[in-house]
C-alpha atoms as a PDB file:
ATOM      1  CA  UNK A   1      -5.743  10.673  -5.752  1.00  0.00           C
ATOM      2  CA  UNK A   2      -8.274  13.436  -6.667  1.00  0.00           C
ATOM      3  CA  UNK A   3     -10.364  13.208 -10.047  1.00  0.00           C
ATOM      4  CA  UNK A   4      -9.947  16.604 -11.975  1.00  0.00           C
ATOM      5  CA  UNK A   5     -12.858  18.702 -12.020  1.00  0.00           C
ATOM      6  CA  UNK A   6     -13.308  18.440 -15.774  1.00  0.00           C
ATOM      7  CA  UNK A   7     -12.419  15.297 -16.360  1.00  0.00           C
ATOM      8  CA  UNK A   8     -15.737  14.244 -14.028  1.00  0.00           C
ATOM      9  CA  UNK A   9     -17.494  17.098 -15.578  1.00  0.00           C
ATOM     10  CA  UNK A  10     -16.735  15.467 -18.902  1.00  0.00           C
ATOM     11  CA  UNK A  11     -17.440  11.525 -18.078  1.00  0.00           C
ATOM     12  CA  UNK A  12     -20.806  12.938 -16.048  1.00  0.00           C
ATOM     13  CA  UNK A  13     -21.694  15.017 -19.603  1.00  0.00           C
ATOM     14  CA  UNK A  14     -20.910  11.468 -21.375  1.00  0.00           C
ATOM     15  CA  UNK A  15     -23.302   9.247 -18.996  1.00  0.00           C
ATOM     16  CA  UNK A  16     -25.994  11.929 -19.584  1.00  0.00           C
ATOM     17  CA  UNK A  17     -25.599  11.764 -23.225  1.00  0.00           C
ATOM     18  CA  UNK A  18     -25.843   7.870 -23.558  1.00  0.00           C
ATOM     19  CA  UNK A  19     -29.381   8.061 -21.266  1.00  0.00           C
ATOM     20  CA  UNK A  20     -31.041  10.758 -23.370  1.00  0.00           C
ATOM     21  CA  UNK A  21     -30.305   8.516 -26.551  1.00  0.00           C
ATOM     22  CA  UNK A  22     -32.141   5.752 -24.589  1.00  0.00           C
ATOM     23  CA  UNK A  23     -35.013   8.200 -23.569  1.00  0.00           C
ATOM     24  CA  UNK A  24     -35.059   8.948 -27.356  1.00  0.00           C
ATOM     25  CA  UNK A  25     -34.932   5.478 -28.519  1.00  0.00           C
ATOM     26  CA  UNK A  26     -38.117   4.468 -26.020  1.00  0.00           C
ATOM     27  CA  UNK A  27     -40.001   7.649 -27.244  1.00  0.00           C
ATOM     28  CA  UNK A  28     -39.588   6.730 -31.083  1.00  0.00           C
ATOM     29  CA  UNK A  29     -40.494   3.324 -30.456  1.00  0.00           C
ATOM     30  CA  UNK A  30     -43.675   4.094 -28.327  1.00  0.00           C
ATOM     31  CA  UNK A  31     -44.748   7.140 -31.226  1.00  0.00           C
ATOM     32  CA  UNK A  32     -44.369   9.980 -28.641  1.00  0.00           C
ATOM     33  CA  UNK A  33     -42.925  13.317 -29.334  1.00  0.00           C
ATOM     34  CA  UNK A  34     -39.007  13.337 -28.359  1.00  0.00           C
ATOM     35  CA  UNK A  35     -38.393  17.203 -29.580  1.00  0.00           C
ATOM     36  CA  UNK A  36     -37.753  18.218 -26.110  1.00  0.00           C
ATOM     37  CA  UNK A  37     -35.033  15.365 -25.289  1.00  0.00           C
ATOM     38  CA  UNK A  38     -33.137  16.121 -28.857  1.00  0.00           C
ATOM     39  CA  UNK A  39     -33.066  19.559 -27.982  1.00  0.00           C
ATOM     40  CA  UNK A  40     -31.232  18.529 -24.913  1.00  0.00           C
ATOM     41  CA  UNK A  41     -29.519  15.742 -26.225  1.00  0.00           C
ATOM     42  CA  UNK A  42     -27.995  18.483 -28.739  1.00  0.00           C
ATOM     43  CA  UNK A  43     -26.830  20.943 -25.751  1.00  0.00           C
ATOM     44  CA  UNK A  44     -25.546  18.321 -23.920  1.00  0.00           C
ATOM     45  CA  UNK A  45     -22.826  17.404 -26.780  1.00  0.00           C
ATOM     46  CA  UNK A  46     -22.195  20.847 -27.680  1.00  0.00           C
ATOM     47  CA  UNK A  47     -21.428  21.412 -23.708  1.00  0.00           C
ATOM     48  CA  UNK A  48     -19.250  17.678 -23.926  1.00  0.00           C
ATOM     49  CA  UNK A  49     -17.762  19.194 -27.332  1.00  0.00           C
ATOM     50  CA  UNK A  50     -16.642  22.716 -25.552  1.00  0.00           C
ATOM     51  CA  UNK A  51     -15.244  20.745 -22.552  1.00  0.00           C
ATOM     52  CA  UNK A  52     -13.048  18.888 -24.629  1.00  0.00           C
ATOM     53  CA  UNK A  53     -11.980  21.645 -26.702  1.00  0.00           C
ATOM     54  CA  UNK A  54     -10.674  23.505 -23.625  1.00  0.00           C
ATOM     55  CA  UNK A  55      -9.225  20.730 -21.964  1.00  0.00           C
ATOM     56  CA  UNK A  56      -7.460  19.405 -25.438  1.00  0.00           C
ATOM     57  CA  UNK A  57      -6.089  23.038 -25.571  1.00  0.00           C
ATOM     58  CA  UNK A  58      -4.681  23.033 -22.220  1.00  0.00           C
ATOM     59  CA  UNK A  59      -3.146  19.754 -22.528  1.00  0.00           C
ATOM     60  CA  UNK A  60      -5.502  18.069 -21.029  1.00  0.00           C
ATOM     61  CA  UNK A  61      -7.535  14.588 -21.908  1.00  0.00           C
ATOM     62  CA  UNK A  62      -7.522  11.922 -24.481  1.00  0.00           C
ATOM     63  CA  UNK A  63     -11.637  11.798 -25.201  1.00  0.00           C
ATOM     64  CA  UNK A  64     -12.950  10.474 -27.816  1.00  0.00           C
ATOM     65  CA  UNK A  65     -15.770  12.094 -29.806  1.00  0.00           C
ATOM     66  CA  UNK A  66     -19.492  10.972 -28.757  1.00  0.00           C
ATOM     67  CA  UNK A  67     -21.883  11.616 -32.170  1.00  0.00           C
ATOM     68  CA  UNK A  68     -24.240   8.893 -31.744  1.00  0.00           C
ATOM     69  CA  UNK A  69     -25.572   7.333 -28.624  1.00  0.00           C
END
């Protein structure tokens, strides 16, 4: 059985998400600049959001919403 194309799109978007929040966390913590990875952290879940949006409209997944990582 064959994964949908979104649906690994989606759970790849999520994985990348949950290490830029870690990449964040270890910046704060060491005092260095992390403007760069919440810039991408921020078009990464806008990209996850619109995935979900156009799958949800065609019927598609059950995904629950990432905010926080």
């Amino acid at each position: 059985m064959e994964e949908d194309p979104d649906t690994y799109r989606i759970l790849r978007l999520r994985a990348e998400i949950l290490e830029l929040g870690s990449a964040i966390r270890q910046l704060q913590r060491a005092g260095l600049d992390d403007a760069a990875a919440q810039l991408l952290l921020g078009r990464k879940r806008a990209q996850l959001e619109h995935l979900v949006k156009t799958n949800s409209a065609g019927g598609g997944l059950n995904t629950p919403d990432i905010r926080r990582s």
